[in-house]
Protein backbone atom coordinates (compact mmCIF):
# COMPACT_ATOMS: atom_id res chain seq x y z
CA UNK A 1 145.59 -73.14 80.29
CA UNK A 2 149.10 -72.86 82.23
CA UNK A 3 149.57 -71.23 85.22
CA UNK A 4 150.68 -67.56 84.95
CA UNK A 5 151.63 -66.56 88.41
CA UNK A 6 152.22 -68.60 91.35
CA UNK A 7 150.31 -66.56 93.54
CA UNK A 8 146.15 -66.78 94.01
CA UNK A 9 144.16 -64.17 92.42
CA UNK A 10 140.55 -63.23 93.81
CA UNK A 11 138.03 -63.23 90.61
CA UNK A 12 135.22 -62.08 91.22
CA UNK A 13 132.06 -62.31 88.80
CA UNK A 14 128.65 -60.93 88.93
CA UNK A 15 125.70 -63.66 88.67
CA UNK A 16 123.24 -62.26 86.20
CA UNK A 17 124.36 -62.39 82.10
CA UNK A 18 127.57 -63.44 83.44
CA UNK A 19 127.78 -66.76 85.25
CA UNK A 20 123.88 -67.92 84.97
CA UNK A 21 122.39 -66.82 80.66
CA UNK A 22 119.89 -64.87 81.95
CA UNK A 23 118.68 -62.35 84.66
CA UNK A 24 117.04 -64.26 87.60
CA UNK A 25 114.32 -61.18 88.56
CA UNK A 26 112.93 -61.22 84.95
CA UNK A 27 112.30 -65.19 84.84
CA UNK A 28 110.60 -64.83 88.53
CA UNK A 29 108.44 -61.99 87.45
CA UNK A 30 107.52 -64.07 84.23
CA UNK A 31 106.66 -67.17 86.53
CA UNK A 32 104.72 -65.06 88.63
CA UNK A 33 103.04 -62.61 86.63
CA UNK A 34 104.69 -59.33 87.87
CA UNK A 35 106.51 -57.78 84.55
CA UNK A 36 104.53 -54.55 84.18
CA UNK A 37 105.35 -54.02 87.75
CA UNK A 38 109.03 -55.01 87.40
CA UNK A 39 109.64 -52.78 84.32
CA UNK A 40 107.51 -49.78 86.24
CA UNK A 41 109.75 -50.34 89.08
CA UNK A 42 113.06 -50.25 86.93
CA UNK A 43 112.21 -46.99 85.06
CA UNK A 44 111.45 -44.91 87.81
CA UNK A 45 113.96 -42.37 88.84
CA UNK A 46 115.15 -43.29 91.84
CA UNK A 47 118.17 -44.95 93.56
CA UNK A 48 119.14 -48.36 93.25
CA UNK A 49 118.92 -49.68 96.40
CA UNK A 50 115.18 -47.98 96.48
CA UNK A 51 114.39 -49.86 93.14
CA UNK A 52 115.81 -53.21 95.58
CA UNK A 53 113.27 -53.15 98.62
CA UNK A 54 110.17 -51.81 95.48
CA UNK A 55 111.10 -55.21 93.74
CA UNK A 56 111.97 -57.44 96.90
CA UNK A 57 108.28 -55.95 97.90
CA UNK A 58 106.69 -58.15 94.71
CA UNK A 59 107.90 -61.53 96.05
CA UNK A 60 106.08 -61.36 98.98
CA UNK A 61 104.31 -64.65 99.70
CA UNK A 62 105.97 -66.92 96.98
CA UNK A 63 107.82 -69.41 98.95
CA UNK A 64 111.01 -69.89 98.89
CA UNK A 65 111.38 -73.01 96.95
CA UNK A 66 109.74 -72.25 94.13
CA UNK A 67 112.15 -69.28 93.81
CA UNK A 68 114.93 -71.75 93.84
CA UNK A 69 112.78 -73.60 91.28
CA UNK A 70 112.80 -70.97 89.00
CA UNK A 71 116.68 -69.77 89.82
CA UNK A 72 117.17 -73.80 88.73
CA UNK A 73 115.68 -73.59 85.47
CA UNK A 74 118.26 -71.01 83.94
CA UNK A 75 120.93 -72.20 82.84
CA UNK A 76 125.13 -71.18 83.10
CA UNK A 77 126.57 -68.97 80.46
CA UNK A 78 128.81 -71.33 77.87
CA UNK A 79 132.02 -72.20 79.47
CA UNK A 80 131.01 -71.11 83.14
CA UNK A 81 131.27 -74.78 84.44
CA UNK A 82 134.66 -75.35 82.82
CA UNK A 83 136.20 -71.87 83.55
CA UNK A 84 135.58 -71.99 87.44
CA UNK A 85 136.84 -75.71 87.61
CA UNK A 86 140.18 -74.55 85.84
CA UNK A 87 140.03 -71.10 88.13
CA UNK A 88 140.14 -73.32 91.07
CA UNK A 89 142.49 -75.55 90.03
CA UNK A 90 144.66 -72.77 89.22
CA UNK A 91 144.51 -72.01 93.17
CA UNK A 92 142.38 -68.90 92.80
CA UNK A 93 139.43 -67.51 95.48
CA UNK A 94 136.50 -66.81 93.02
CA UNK A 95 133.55 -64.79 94.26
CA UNK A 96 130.28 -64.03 93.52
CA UNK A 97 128.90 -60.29 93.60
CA UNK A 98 125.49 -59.86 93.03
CA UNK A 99 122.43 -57.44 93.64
CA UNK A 100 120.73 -60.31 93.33
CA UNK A 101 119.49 -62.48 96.37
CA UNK A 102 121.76 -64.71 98.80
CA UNK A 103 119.00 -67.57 98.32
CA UNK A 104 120.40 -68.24 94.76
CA UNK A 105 123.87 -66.80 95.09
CA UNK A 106 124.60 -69.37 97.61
CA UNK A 107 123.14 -71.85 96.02
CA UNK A 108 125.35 -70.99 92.32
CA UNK A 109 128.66 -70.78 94.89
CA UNK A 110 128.00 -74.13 95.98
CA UNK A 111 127.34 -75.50 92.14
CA UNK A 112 130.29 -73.76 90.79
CA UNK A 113 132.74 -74.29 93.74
CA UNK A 114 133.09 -70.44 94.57
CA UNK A 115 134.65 -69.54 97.90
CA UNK A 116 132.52 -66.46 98.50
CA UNK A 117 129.15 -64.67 97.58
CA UNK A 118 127.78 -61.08 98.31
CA UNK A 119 124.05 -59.79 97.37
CA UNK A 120 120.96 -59.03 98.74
CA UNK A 121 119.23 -61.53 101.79
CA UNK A 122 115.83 -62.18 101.38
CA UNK A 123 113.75 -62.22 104.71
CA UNK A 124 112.23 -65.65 104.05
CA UNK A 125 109.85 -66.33 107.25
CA UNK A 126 107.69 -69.81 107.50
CA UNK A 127 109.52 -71.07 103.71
CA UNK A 128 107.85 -67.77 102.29
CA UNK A 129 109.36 -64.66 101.40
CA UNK A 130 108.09 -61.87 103.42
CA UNK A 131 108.93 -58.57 100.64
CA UNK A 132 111.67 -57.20 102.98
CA UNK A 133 115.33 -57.75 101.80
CA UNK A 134 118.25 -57.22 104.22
CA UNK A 135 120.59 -54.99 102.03
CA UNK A 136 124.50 -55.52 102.35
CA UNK A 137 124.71 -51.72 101.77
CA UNK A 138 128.40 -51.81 101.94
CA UNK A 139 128.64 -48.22 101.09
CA UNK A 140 127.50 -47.19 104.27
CA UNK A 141 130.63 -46.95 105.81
CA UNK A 142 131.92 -45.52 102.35
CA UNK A 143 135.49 -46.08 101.54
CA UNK A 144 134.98 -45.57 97.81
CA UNK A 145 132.24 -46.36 95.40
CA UNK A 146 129.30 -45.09 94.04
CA UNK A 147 126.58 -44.87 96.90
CA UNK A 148 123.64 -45.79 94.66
CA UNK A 149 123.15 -49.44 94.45
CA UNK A 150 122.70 -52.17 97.44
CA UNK A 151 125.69 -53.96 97.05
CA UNK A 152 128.25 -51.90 96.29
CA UNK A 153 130.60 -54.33 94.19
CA UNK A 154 133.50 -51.96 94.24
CA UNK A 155 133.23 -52.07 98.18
CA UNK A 156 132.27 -55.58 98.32
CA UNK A 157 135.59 -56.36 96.05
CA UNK A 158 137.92 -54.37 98.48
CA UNK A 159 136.25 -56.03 101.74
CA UNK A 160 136.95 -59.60 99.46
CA UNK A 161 141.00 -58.47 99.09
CA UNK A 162 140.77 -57.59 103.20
CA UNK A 163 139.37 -60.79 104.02
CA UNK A 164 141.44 -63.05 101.68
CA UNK A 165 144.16 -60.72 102.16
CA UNK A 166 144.89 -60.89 98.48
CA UNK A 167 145.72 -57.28 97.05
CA UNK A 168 143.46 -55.07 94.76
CA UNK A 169 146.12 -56.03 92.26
CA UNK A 170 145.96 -59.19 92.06
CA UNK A 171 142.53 -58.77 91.58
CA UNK A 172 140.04 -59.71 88.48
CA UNK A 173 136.17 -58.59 88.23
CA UNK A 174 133.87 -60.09 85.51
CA UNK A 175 131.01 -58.26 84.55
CA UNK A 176 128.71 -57.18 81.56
CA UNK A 177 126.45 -54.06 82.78
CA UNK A 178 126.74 -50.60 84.26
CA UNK A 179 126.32 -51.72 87.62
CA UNK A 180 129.40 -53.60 87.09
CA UNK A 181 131.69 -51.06 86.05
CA UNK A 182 132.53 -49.75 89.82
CA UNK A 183 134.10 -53.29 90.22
């Protein structure tokens, strides 16, 4: 793949059906036996970031390894390995932008080599999680974006540029749902 600037980019990339071939909450809730309330907790009619602490609520009490267990088990999306290897040889900061959870965020940033990661924290107390979540809400101090979901990737990407210092153009987001679309 040759080089087609000489200047970094930032890519970002959200985690779920993007980086890792599946979505981490449905293979916990499978492990552990909480679909119906997952999927009851999805439809309802209410803001994201509400939906976040209703389903950070159900993993209260499974430890914390055996979520990493489970984050462990799915495997990347075809070519995920070999794109961020050639990303970062390229010279490019490559981030991770989740509404996922920091426990397995970090732990993908560390497999894949990424510089950077923003989702959800888990309060994990004793090696179990506790149900409360710790919610970047980036939006808080709005500059743009839609003020419904915890992590607000559109802030979270413009807070990314600040930090690196690498401009919104020279930016790249990969995504492949609605909540992605703001990046």
């Amino acid at each position: 793949m040759p080089n087609c600037s000489t200047e970094p980019r930032l890519i970002v990339f959200d985690m779920d059906g993007t980086l890792i071939a599946d979505r981490f909450i449905f293979r916990l809730a499978h492990r552990f036996g909480f679909e119906a309330e997952l999927r009851e907790i999805i439809s309802r009619n209410i803001p994201e970031y509400e939906k976040t602490r209703s389903i950070a609520s159900l993993l209260k009490g499974i430890m914390a390894k055996e979520v990493i267990d489970t984050f462990d088990q799915i495997p990347l999306s075809p070519g995920t390995q070999m794109t961020a290897l050639e990303l970062k040889r390229e010279g490019h900061v490559l981030a991770i932008i989740s509404d996922s959870y920091t426990i397995v965020t970090e732990r993908l940033k560390k497999r894949l080599g990424f510089d950077y990661t923003v989702a959800n924290k888990l309060v994990v107390k004793g090696g179990k999680i506790t149900g409360e979540v710790e919610m970047p809400l980036n939006w808080a101090s709005n500059r743009m974006g839609c003020l419904k979901h915890s992590v607000c990737k559109l802030n979270a990407l413009v807070s990314l540029s600040e930090k690196t210092k690498i401009p919104l153009e020279r930016t790249v987001a990969v995504g492949d749902n609605i909540a992605d679309i703001c990046m």
